[in-house]
C-alpha atoms as a PDB file:
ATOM      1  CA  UNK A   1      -2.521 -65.664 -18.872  1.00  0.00           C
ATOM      2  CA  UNK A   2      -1.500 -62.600 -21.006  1.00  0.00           C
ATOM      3  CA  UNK A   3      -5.151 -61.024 -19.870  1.00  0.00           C
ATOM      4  CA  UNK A   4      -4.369 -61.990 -16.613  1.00  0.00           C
ATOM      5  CA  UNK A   5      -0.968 -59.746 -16.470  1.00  0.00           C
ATOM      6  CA  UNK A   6      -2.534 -57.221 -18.766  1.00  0.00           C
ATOM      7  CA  UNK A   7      -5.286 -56.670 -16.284  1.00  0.00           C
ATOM      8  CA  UNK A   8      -2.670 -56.751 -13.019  1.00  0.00           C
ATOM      9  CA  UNK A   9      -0.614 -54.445 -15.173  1.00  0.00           C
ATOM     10  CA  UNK A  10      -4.041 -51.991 -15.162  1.00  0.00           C
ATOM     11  CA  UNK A  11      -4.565 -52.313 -11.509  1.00  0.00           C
ATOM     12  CA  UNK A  12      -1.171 -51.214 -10.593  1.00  0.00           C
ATOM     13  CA  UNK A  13      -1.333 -48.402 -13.258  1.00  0.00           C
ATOM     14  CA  UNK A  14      -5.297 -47.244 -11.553  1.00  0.00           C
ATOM     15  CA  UNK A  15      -3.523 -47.737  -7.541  1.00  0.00           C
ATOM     16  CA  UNK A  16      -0.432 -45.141  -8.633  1.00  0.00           C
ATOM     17  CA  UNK A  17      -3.441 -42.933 -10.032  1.00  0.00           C
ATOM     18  CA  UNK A  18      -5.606 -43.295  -7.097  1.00  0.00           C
ATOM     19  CA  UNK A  19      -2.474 -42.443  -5.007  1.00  0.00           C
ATOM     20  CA  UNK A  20      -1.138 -39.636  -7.229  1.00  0.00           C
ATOM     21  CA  UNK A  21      -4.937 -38.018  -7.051  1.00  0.00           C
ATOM     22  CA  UNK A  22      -5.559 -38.376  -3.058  1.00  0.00           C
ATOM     23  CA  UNK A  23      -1.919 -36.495  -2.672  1.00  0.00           C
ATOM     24  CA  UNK A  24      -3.176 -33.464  -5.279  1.00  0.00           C
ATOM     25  CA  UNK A  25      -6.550 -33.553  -2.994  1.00  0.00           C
ATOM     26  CA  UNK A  26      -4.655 -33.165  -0.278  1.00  0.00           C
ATOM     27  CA  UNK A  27      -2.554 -30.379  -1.478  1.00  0.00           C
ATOM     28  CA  UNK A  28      -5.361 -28.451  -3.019  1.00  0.00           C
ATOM     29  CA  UNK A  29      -7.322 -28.995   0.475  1.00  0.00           C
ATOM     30  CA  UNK A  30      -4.200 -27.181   2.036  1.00  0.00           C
ATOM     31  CA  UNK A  31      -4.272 -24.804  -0.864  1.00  0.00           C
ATOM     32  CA  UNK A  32      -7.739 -23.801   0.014  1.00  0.00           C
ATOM     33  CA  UNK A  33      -7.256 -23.565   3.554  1.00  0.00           C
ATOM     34  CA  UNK A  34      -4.374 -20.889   2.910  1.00  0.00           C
ATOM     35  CA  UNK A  35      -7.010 -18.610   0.693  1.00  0.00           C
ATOM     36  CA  UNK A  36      -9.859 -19.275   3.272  1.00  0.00           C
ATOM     37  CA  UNK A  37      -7.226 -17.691   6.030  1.00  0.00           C
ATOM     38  CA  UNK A  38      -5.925 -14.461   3.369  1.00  0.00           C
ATOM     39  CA  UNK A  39      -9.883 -14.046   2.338  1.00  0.00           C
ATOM     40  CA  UNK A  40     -10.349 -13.745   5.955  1.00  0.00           C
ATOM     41  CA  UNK A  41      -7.744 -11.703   7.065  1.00  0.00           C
ATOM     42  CA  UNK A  42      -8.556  -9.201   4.018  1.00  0.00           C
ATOM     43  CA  UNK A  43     -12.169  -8.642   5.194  1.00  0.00           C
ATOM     44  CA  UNK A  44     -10.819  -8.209   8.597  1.00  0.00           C
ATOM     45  CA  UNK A  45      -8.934  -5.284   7.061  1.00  0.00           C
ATOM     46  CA  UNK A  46     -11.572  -4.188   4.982  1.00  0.00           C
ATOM     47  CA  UNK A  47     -13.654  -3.872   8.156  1.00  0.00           C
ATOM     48  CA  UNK A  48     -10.827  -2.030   9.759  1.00  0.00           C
ATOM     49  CA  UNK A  49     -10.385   0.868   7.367  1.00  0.00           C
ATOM     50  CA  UNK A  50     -14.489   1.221   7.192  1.00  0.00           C
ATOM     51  CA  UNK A  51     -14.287   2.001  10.795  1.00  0.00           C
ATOM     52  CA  UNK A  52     -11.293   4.157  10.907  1.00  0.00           C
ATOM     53  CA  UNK A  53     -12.364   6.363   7.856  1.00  0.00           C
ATOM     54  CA  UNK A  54     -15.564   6.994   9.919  1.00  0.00           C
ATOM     55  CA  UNK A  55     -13.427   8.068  12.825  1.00  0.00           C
ATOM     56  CA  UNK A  56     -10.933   9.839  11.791  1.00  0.00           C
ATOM     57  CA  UNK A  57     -13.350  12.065   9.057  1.00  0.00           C
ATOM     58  CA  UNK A  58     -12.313  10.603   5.826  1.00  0.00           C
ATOM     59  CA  UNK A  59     -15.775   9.499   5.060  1.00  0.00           C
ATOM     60  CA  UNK A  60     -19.238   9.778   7.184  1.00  0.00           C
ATOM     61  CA  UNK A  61     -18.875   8.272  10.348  1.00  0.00           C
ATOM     62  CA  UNK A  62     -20.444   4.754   9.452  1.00  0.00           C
ATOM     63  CA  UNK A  63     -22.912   2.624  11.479  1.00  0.00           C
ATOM     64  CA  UNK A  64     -20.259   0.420  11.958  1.00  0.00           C
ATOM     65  CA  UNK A  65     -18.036   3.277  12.985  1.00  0.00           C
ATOM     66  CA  UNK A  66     -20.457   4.387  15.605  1.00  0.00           C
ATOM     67  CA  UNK A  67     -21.362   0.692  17.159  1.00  0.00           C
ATOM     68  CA  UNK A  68     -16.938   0.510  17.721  1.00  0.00           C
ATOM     69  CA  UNK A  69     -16.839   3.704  19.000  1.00  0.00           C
ATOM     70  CA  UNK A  70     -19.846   2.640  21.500  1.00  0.00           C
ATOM     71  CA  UNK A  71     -18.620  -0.988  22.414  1.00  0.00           C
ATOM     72  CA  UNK A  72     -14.807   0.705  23.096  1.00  0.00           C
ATOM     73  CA  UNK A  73     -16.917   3.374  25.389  1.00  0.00           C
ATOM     74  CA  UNK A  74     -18.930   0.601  27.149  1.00  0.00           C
ATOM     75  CA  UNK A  75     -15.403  -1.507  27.656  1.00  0.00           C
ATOM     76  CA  UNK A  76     -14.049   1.779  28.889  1.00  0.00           C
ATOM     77  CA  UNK A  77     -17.364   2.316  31.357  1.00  0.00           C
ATOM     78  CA  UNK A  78     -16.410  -1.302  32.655  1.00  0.00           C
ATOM     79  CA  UNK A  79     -12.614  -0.472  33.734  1.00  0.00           C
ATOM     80  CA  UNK A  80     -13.452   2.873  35.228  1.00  0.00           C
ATOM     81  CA  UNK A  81     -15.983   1.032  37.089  1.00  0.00           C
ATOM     82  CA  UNK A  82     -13.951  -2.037  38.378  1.00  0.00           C
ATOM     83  CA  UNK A  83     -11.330   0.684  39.479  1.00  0.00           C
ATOM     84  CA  UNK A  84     -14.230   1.799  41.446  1.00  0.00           C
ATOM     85  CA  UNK A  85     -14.299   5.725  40.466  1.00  0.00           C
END
């Protein structure tokens, strides 16, 4: 009998573990998320300042200058053109 509570004692002790550990995955998952999003957002703004260095001549004008400079002049060649001029 007393290995027979001892061993329900153990199970209830592992289930509170098992619990305690799927919440701290869960919360680290969300964790991770958050950093995925700043990482993310942080090369986006990395990407920005590239560009804008190369245009405004604080640094060579970059290929990746030059292809936003070209796809806003393309997006502006569209609009003239639906205005019909």
């Amino acid at each position: 009998m007393r290995k027979i509570n001892a061993m329900m004692d153990r199970q209830l002790e592992l289930e509170d573990q098992r619990i305690t550990l799927l919440e701290e995955k869960g919360r680290l998952i969300e964790e991770l998320k958050k950093q995925k999003s700043y990482i993310e957002q942080l090369e986006n703004e990395i990407k920005i300042l590239k560009v804008s260095k190369g245009i405004t001549g604080e640094g060579p004008l970059n290929p990746e200058a030059k292809k936003k400079i070209n796809e806003l002049i393309d997006e502006i060649d569209h609009c003239i053109a639906a205005l019909g001029y």
